[in-house]
Protein backbone atom coordinates (compact mmCIF):
# COMPACT_ATOMS: atom_id res chain seq x y z
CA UNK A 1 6.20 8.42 2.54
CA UNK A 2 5.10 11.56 0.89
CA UNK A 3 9.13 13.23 1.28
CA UNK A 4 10.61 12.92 -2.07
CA UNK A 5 14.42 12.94 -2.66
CA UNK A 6 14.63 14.64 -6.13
CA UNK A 7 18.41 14.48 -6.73
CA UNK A 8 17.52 14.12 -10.61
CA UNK A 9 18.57 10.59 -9.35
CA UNK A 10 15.45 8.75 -11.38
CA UNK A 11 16.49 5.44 -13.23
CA UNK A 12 14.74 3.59 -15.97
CA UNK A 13 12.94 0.87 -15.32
CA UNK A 14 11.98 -1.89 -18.01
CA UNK A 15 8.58 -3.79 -16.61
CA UNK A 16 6.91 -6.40 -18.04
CA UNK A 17 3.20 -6.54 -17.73
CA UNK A 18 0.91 -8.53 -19.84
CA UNK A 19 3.07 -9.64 -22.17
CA UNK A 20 4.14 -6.28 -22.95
CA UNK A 21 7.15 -3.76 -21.88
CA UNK A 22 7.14 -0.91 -20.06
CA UNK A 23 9.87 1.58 -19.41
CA UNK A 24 9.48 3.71 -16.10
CA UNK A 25 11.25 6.35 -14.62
CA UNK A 26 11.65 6.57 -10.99
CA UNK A 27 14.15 7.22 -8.33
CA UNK A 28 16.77 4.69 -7.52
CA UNK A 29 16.12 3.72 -3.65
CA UNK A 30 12.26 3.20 -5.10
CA UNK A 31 13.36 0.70 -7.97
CA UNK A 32 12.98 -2.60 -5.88
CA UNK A 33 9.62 -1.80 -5.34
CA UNK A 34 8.14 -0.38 -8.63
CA UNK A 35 9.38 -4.10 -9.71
CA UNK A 36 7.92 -5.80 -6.64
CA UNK A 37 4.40 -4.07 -7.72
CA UNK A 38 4.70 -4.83 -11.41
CA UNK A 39 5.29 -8.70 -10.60
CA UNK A 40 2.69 -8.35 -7.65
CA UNK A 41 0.44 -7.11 -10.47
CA UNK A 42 1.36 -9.67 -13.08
CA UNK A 43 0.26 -12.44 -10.83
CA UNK A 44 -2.96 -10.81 -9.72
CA UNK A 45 -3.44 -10.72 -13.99
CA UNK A 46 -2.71 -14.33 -14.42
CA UNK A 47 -5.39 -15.32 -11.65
CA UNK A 48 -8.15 -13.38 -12.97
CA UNK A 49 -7.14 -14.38 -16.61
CA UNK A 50 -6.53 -18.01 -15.26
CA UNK A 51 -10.50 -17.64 -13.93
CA UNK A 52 -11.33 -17.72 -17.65
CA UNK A 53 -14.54 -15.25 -17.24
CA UNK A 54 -13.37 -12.00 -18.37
CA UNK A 55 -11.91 -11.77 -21.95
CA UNK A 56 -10.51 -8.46 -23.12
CA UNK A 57 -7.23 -6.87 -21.81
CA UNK A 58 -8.56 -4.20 -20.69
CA UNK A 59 -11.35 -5.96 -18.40
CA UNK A 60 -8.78 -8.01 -16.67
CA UNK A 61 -6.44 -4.79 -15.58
CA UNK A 62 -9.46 -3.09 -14.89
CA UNK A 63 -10.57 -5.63 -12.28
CA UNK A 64 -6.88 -6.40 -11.26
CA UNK A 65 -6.35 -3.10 -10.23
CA UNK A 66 -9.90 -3.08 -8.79
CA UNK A 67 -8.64 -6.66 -6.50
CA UNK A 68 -5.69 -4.52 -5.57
CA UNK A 69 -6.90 -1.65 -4.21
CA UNK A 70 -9.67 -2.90 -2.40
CA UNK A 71 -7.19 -5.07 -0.53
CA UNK A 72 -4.99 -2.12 0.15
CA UNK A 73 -8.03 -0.16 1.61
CA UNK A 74 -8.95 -3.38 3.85
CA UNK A 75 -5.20 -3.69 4.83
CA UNK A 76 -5.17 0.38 5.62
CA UNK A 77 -8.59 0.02 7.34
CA UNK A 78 -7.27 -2.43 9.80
CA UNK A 79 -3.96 -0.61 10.32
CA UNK A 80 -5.87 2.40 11.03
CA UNK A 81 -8.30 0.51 13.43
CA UNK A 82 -4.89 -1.10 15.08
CA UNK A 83 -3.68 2.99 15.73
CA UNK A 84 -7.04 4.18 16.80
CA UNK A 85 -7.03 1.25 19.60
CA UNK A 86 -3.51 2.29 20.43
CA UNK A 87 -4.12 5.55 21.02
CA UNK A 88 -7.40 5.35 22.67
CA UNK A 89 -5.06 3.28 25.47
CA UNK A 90 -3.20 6.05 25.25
CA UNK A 91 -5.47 8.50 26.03
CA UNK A 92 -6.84 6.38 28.60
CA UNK A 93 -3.68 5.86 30.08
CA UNK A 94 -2.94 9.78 30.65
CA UNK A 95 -6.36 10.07 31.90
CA UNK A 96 -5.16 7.59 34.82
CA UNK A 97 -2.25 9.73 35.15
CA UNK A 98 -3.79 13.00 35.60
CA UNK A 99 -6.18 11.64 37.97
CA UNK A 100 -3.23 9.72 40.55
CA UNK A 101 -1.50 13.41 40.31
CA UNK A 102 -4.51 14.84 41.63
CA UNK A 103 -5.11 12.66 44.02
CA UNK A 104 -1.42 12.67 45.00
CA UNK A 105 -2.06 16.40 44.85
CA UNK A 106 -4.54 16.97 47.17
């Protein structure tokens, strides 16, 4: 989430992407993750690099990160479709409601 608990608690982190290392700061309860991401990323890498059409470095992060994100946004899409159906039935639901009171009402 977007709450942040800054007790100047950050850790490094050494990563390991393409080949080459990366040191990271970030806080400690986020550590697992930042690592989960970085080998998450790595084997996106190898796929595209395993493909054998794109050559330079810089083309295969480039359309890594490109893979990556457009899965996220498909993956948030759906989530976000899943809530908007759950609270339709919600609203739907207290719309039911209000009209047994009235009827109960009157």
């Amino acid at each position: 989430g977007s709450r942040r608990m800054n007790n100047g608690n950050s850790v490094p982190v050494s990563l390991r992407i393409l080949e080459k290392d990366y040191v990271v700061a970030c806080p400690e309860e986020e550590r697992d993750t930042l690592m989960a991401s970085a080998k998450f990323f790595n084997e996106k890498v190898q796929q595209i690099r395993n493909g054998g059409k794109v050559v330079s470095t810089e083309r295969v992060v480039v359309i890594s990160a490109l893979n990556i994100i457009h899965e996220y946004l498909q993956y948030k899409q759906l989530q976000e479709n899943d809530l908007n159906t759950v609270e339709n039935s919600i609203v739907q639901l207290q719309e039911k409601i209000a009209l047994a009171l009235l009827e109960i009402k009157s």
